[in-house]
Structure formats: C-alpha cells, structure tokens
PDB file of N, CA and C in Angstrom:
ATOM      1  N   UNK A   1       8.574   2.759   8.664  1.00  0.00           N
ATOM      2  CA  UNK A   1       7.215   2.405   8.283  1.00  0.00           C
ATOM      3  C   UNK A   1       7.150   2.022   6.802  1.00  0.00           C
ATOM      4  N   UNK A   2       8.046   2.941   6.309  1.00  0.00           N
ATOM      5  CA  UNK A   2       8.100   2.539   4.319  1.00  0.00           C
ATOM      6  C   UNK A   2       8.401   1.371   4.337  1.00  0.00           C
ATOM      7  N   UNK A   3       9.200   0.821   4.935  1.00  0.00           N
ATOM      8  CA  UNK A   3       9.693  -0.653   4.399  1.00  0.00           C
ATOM      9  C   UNK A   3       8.908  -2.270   5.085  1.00  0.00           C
ATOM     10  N   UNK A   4       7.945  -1.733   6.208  1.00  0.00           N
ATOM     11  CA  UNK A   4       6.988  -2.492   6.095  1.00  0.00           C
ATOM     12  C   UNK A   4       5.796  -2.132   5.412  1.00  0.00           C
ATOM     13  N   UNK A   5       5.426  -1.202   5.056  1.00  0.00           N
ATOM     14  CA  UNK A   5       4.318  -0.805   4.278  1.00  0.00           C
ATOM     15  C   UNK A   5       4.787  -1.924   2.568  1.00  0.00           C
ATOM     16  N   UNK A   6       6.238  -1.600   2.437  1.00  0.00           N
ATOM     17  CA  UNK A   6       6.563  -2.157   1.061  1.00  0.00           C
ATOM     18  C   UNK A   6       6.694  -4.131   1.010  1.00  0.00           C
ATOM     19  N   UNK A   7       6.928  -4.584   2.517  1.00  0.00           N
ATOM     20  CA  UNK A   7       6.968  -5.697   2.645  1.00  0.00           C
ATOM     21  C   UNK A   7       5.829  -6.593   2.496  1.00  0.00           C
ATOM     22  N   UNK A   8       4.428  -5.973   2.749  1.00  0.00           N
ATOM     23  CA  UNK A   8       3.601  -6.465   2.755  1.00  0.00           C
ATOM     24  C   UNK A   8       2.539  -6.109   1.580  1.00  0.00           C
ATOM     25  N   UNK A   9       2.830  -5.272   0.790  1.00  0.00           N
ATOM     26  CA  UNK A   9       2.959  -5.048  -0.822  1.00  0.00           C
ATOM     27  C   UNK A   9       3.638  -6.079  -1.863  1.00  0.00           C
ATOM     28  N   UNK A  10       4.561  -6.151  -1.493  1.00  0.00           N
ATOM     29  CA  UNK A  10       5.358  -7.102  -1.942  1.00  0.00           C
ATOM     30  C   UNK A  10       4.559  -8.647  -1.905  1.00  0.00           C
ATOM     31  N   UNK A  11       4.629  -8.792  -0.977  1.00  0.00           N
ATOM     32  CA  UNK A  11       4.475 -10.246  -0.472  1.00  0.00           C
ATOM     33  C   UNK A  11       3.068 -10.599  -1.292  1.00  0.00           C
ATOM     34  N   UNK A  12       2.062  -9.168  -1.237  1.00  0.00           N
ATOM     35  CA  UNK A  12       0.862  -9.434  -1.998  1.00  0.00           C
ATOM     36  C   UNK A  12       0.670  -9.360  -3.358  1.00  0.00           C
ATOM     37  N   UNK A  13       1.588  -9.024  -3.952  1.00  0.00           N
ATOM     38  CA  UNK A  13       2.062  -8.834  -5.344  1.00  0.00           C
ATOM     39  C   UNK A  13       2.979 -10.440  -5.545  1.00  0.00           C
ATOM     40  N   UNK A  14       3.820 -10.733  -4.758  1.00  0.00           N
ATOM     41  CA  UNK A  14       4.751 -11.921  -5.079  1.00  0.00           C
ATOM     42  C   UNK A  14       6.118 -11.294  -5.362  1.00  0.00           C
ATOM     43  N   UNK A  15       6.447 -10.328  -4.989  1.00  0.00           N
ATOM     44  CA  UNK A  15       7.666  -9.786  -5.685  1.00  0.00           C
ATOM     45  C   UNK A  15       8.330  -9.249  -4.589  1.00  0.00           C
ATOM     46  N   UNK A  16       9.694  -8.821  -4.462  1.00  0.00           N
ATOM     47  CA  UNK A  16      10.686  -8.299  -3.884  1.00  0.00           C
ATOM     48  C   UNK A  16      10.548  -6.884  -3.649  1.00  0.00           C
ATOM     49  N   UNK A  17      10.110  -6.117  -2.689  1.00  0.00           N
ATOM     50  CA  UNK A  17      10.142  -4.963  -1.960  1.00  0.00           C
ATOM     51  C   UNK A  17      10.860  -4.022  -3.083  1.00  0.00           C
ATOM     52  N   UNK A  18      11.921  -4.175  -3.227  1.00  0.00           N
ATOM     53  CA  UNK A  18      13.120  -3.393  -4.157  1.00  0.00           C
ATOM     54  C   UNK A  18      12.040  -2.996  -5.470  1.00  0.00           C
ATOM     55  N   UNK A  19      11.582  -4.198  -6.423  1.00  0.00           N
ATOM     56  CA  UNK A  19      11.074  -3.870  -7.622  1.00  0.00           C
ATOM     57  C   UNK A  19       9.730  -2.993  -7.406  1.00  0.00           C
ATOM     58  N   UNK A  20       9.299  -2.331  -6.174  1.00  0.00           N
ATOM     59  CA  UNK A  20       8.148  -1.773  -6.312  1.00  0.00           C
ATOM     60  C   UNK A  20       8.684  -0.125  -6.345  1.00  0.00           C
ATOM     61  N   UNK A  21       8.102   0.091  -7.489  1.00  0.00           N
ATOM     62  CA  UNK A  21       8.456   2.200  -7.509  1.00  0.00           C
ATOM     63  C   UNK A  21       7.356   2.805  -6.647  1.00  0.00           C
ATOM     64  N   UNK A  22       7.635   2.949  -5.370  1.00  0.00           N
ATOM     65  CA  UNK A  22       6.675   3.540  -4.782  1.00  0.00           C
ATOM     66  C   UNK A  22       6.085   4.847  -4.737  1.00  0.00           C
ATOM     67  N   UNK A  23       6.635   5.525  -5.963  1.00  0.00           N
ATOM     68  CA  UNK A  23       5.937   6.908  -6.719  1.00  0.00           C
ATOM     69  C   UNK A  23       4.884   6.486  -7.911  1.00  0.00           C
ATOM     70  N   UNK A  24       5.098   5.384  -8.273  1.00  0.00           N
ATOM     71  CA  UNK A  24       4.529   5.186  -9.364  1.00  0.00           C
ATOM     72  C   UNK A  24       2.441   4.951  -8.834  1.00  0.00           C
ATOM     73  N   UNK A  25       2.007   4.789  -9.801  1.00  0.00           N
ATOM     74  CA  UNK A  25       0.548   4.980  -9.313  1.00  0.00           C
ATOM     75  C   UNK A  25       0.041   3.522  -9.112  1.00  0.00           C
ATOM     76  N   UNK A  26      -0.638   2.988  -8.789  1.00  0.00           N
ATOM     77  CA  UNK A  26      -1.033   1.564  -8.480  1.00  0.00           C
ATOM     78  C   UNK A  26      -1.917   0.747  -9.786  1.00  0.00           C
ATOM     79  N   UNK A  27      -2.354   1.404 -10.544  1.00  0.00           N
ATOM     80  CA  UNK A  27      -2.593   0.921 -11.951  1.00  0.00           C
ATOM     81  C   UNK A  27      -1.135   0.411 -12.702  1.00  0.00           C
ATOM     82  N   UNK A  28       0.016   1.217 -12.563  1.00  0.00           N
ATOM     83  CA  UNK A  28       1.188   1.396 -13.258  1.00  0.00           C
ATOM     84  C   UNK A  28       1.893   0.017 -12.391  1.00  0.00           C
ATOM     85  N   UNK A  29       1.463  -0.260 -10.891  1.00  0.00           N
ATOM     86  CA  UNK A  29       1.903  -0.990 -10.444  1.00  0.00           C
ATOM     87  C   UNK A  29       1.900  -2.377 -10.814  1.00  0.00           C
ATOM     88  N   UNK A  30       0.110  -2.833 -11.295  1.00  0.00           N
ATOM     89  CA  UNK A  30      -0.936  -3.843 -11.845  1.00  0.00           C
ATOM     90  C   UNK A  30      -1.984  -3.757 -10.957  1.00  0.00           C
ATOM     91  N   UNK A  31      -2.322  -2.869  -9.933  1.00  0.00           N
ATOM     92  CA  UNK A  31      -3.351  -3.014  -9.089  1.00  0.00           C
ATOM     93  C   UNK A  31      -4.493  -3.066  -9.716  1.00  0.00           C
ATOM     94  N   UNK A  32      -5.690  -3.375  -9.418  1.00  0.00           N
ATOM     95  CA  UNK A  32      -6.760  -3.214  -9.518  1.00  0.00           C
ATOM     96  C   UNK A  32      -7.152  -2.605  -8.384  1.00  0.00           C
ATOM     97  N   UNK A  33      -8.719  -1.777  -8.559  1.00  0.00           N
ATOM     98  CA  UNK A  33      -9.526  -1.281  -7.125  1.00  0.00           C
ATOM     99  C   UNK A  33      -9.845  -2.203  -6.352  1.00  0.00           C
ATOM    100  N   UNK A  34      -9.686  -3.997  -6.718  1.00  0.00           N
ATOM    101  CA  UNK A  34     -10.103  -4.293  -5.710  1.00  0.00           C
ATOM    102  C   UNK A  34      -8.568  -4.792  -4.868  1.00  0.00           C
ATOM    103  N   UNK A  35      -7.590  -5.056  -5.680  1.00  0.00           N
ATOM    104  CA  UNK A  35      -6.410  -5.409  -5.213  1.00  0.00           C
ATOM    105  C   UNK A  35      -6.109  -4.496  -3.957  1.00  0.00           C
ATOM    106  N   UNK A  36      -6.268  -2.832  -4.673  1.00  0.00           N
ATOM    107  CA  UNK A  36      -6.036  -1.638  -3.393  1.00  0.00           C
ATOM    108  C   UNK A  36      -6.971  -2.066  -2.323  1.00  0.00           C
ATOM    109  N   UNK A  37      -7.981  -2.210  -2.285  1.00  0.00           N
ATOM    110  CA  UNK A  37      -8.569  -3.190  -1.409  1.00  0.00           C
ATOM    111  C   UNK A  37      -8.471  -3.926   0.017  1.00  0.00           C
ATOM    112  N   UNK A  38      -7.921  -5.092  -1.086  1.00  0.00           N
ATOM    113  CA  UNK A  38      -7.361  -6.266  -0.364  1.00  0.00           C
ATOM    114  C   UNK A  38      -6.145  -5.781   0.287  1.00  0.00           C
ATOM    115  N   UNK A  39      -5.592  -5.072  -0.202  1.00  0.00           N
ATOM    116  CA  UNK A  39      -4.517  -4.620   0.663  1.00  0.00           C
ATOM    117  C   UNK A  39      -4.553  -3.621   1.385  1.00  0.00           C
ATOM    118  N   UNK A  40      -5.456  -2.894   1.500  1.00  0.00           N
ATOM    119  CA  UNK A  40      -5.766  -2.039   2.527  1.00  0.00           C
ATOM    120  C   UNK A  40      -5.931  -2.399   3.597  1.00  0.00           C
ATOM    121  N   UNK A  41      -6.967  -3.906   3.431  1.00  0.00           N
ATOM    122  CA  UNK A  41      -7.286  -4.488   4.768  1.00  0.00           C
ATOM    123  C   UNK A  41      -6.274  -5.428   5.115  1.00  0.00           C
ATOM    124  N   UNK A  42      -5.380  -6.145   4.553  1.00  0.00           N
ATOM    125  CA  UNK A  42      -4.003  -6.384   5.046  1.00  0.00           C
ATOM    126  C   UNK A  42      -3.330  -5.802   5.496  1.00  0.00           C
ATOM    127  N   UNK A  43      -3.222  -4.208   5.465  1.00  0.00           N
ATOM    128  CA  UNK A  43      -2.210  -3.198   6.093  1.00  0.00           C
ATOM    129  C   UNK A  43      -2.972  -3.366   7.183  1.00  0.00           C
ATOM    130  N   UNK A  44      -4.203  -3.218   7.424  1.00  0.00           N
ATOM    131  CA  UNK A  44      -4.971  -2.509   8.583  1.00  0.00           C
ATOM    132  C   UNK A  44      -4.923  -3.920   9.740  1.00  0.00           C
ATOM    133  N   UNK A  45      -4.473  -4.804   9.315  1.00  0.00           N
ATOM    134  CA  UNK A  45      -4.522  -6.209  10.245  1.00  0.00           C
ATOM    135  C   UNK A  45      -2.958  -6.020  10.952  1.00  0.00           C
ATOM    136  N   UNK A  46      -2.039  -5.844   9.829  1.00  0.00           N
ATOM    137  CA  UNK A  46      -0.808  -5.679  10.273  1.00  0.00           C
ATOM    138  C   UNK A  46      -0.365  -4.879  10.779  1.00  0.00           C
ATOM    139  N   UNK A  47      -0.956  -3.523  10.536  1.00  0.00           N
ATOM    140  CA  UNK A  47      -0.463  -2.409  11.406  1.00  0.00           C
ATOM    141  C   UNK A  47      -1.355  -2.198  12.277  1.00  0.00           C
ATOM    142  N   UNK A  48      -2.675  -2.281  12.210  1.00  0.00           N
ATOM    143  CA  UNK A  48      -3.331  -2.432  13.366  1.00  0.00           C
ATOM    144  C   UNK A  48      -4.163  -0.839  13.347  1.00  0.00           C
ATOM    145  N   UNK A  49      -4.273  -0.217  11.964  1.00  0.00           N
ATOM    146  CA  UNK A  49      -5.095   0.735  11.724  1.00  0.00           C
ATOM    147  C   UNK A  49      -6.097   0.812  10.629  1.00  0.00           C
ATOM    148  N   UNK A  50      -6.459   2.164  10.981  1.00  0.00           N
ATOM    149  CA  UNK A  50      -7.678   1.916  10.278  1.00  0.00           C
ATOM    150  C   UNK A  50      -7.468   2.984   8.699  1.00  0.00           C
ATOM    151  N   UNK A  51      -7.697   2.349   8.009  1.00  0.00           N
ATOM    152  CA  UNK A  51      -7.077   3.567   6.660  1.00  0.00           C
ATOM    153  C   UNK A  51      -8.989   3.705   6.058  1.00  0.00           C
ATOM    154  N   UNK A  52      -8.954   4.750   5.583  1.00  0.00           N
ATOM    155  CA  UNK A  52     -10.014   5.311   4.920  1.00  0.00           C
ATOM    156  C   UNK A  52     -10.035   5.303   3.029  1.00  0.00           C
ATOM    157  N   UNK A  53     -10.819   4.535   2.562  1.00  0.00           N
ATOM    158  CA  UNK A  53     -10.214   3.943   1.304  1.00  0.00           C
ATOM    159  C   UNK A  53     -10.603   5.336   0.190  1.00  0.00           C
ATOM    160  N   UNK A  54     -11.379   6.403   1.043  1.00  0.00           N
ATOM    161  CA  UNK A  54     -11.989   7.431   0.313  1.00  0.00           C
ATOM    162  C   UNK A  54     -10.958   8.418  -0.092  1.00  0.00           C
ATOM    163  N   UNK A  55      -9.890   8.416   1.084  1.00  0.00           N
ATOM    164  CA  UNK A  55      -8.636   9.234   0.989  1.00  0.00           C
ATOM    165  C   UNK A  55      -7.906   8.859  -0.170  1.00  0.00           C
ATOM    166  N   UNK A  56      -7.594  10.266  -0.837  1.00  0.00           N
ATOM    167  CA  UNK A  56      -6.986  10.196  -2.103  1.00  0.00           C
ATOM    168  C   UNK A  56      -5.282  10.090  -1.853  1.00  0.00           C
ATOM    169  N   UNK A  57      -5.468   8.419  -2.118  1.00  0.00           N
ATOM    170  CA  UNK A  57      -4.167   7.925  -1.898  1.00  0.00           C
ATOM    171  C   UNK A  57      -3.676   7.187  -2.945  1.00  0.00           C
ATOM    172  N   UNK A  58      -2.614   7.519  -3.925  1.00  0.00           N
ATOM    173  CA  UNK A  58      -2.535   7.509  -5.444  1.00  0.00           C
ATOM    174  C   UNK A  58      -1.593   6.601  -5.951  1.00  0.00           C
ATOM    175  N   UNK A  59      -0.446   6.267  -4.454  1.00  0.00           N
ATOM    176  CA  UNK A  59       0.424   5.548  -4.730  1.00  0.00           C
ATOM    177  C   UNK A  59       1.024   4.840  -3.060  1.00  0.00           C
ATOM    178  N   UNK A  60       2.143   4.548  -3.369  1.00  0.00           N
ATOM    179  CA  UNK A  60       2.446   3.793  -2.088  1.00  0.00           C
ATOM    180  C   UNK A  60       3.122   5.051  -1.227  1.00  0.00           C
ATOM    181  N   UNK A  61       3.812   6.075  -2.060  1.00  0.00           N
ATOM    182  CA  UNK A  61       4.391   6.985  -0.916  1.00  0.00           C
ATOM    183  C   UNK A  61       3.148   7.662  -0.213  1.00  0.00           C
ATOM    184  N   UNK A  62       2.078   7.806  -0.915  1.00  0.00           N
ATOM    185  CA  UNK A  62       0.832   8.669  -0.213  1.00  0.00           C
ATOM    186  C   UNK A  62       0.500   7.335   0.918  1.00  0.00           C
ATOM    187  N   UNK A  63       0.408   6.619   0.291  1.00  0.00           N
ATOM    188  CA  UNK A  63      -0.263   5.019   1.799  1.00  0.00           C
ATOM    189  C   UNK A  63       0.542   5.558   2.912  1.00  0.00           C
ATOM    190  N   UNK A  64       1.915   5.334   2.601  1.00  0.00           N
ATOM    191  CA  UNK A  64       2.944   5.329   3.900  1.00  0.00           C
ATOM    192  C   UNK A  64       2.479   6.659   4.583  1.00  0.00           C
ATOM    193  N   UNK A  65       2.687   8.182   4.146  1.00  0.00           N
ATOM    194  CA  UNK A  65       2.277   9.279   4.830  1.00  0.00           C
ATOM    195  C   UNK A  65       1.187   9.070   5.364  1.00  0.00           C
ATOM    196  N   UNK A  66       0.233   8.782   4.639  1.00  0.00           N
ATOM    197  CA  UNK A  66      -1.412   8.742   5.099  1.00  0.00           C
ATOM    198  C   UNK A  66      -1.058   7.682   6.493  1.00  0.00           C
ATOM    199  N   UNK A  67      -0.328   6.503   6.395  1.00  0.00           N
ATOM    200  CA  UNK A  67      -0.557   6.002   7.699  1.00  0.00           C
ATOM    201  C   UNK A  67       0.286   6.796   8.911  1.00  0.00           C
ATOM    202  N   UNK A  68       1.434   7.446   8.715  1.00  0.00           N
ATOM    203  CA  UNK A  68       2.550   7.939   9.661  1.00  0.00           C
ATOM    204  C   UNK A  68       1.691   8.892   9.874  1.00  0.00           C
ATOM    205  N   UNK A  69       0.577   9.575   9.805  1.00  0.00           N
ATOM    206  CA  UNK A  69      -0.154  10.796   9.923  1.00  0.00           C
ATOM    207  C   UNK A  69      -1.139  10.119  11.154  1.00  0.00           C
ATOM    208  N   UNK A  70      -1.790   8.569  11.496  1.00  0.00           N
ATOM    209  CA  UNK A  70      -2.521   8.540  12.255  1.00  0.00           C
ATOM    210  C   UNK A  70      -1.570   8.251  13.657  1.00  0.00           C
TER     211      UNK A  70
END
C-alpha cells in the first residue's frame, strides 16, 4: 500500500517516489492545506476510499496506516 500511496504523491508533486521522506511532515514536504487536499481526493479516486481530512494525519506514514486501517 506504501508504495502506491507514494506513487501517487509523487506523481502530484512531479518527483520520484524515492525522494519523498515519508516521516517527514507535509509542510517539510512543500505541501500546502490545500495541496493535502487535492491529494486526498486523488487517493480516494485511486484507492477507492474514503479518508477523513479531520484525522490527524501529519505525514505520509500516518496516510498509509490511516488507509490500511479501513
């Protein structure tokens, strides 16, 4: 699941899966709140769930758990 969660991060960033520290926090990444966003609802097309944007989810390893949890 990590490595499509990171593929489609990537792809929305423009960058290579590898260069993303997925501990790091999503400000540290360049996100913006609305970037987390936009990519929330890109995960939720691609994986085909529903993520809750209220859930305190801080970085990409919390995304990935938070989704392997539904």
């Amino acid at each position: 699941m990590k490595e499509k969660v990171l593929a489609v991060i990537a792809d929305y960033k423009g960058v290579e899966p590898e260069t993303l520290d997925s501990a790091a926090e999503w400000a540290d990444l360049g996100f913006d709140s609305l970037d987390v966003t936009e990519l929330v609802m890109r995960l939720e097309d691609e994986l085909g769930v529903e993520i809750e944007l209220s859930s305190n989810i801080a970085n990409i390893d919390a995304l990935v758990e938070y989704i392997e949890k539904l």
